[in-house]
Protein backbone atom coordinates (compact mmCIF):
# COMPACT_ATOMS: atom_id res chain seq x y z
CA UNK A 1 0.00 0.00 0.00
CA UNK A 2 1.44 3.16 -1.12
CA UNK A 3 0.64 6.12 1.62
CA UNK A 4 1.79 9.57 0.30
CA UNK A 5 2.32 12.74 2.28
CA UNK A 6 2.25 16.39 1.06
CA UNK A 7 5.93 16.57 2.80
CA UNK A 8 8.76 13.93 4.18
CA UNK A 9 10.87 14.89 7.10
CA UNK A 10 14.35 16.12 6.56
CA UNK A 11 17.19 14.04 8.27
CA UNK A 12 18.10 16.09 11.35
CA UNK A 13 14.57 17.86 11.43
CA UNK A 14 13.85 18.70 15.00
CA UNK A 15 11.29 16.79 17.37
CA UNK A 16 8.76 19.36 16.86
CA UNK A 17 8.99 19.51 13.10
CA UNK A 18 9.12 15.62 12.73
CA UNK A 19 5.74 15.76 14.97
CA UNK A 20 4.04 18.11 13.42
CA UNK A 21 4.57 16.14 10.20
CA UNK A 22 3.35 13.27 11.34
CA UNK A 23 0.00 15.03 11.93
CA UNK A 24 0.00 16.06 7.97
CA UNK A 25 -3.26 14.38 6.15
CA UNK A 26 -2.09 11.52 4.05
CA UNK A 27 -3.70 8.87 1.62
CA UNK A 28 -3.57 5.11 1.27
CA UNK A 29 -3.81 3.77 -2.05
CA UNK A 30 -3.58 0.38 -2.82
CA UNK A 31 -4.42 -1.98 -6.00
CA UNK A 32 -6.09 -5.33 -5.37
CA UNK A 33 -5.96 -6.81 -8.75
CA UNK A 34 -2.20 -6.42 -9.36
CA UNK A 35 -0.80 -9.20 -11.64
CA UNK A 36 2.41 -9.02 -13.63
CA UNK A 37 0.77 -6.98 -15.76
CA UNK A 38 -3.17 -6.16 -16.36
CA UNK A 39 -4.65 -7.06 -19.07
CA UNK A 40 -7.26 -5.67 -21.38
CA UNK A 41 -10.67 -6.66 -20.24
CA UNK A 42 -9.58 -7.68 -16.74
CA UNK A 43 -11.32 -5.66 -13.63
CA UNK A 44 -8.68 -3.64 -12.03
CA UNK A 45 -9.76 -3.54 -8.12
CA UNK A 46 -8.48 -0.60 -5.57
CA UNK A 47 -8.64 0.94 -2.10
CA UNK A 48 -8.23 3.34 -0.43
CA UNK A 49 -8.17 5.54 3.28
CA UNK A 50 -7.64 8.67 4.53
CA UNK A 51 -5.36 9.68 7.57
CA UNK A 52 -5.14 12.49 10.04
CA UNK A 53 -7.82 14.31 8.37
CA UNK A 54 -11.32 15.73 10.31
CA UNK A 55 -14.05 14.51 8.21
CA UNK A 56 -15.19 18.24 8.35
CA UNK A 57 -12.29 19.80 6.38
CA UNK A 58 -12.91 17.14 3.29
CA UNK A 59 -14.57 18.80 0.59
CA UNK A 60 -14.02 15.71 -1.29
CA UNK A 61 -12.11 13.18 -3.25
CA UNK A 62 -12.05 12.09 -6.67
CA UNK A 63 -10.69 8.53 -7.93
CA UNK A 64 -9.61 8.16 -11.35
CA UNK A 65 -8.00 5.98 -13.81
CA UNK A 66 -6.40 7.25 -16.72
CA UNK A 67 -3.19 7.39 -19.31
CA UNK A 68 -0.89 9.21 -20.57
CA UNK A 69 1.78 10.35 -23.02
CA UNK A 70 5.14 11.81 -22.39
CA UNK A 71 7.88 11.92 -24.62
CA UNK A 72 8.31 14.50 -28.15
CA UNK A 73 5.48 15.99 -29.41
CA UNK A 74 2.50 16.82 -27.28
CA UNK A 75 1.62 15.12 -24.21
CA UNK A 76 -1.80 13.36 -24.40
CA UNK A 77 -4.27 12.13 -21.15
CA UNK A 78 -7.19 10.24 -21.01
CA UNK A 79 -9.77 9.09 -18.00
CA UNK A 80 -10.99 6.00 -18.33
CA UNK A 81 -12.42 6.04 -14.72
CA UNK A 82 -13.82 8.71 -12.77
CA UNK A 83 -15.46 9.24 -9.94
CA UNK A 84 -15.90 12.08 -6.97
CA UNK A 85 -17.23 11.85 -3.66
CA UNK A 86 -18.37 14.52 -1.40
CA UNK A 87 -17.03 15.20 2.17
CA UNK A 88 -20.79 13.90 3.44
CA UNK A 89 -20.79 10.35 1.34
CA UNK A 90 -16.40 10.57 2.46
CA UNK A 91 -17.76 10.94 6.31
CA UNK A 92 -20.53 8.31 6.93
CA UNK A 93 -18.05 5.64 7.62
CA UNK A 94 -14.66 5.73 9.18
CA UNK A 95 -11.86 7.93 6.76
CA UNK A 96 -9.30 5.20 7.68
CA UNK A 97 -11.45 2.15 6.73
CA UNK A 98 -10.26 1.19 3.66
CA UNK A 99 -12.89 2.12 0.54
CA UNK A 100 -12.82 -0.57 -2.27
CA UNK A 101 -13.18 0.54 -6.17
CA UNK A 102 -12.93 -1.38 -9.18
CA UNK A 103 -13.47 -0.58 -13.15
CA UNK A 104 -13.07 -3.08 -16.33
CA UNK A 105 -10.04 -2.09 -18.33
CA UNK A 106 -10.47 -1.02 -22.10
CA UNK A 107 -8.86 -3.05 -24.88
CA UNK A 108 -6.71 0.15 -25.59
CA UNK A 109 -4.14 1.84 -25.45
CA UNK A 110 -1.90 -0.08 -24.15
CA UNK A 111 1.28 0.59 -21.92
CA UNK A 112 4.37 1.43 -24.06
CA UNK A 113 7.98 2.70 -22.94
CA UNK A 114 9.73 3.54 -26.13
CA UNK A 115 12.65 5.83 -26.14
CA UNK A 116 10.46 8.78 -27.83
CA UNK A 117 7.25 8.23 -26.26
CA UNK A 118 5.49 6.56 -23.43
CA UNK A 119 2.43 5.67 -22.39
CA UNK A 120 1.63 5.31 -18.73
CA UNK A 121 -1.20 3.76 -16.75
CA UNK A 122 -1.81 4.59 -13.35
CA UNK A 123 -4.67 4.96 -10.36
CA UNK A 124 -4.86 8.63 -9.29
CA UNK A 125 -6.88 10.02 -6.22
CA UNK A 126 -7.06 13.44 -5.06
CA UNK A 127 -7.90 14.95 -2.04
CA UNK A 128 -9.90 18.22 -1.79
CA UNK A 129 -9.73 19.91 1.68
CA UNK A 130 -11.65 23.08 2.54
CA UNK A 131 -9.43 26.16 1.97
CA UNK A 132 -8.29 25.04 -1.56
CA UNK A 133 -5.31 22.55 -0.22
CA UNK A 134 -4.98 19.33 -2.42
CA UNK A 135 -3.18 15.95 -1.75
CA UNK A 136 -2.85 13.53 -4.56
CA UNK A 137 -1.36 9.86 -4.39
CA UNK A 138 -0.64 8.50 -7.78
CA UNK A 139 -0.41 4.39 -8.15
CA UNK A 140 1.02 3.35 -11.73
CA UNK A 141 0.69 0.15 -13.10
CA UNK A 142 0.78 -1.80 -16.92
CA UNK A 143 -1.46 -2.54 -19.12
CA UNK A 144 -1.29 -5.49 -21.42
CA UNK A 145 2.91 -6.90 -21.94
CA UNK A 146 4.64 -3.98 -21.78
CA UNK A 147 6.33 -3.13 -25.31
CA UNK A 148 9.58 -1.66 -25.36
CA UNK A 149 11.42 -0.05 -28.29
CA UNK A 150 14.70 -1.55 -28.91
């Protein structure tokens, strides 16, 4: 389970720095499904929690899974999953009980890692507190064999 935090502590930080960021809201993601690699057609299953965060400063969360391109030329994304939930449907049950998600992956496109361009699969969730702060926790992952250019 990948949990990511806005900040890591510096070596050497002091004891009130290193406690203060251990208060710092953080997210849990984690993918079920997980083989060698996905592939097309197969149900990609997720979860995730929420840490150190009042249920009252959530605005909400959205849950995605998507693509992308990076390499020459322009750089290309697409959702293929999507999904928000409110701060209300976030707060009716325990933040840090895990949440389970799942989606059937498309046939296409799949992952590529070629030496001019890429293409990148990967579970993304982002956080929405009140007062316009954001935390986002990105889980990649492959879809179909992975091709590589020689």
């Amino acid at each position: 389970m990948a949990i990511v935090l806005p900040k890591f502590p510096r070596r050497g930080a002091s004891t009130s720095e290193r406690s203060t960021r251990r208060t710092e809201p953080a997210i849990g993601l984690r993918l079920l499904s997980l083989h060698a690699g996905m592939e097309p057609g197969d149900t990609l299953d997720f979860e995730f929690s929420i840490h150190r965060v009042p249920a009252e400063s959530i605005d909400g969360l959205e849950a995605s899974v998507l693509w992308s391109t990076e390499g020459k030329g322009s750089e290309d994304i697409g959702v293929h999953f999507f999904e928000r939930l409110s701060g209300t449907q976030l707060s009716q049950t325990a933040l840090q009980t895990p949440r389970q998600m799942s989606t059937k992956l498309p046939h296409c496109p799949l992952s590529y890692e070629g030496r001019l361009m890429k293409i990148r699969w990967c579970v993304r969730l982002r956080l929405f507190l009140k007062g316009g702060r954001e935390i986002s926790a990105e889980q990649p992952f492959y879809l179909g064999h992975v091709t590589r250019e020689v």
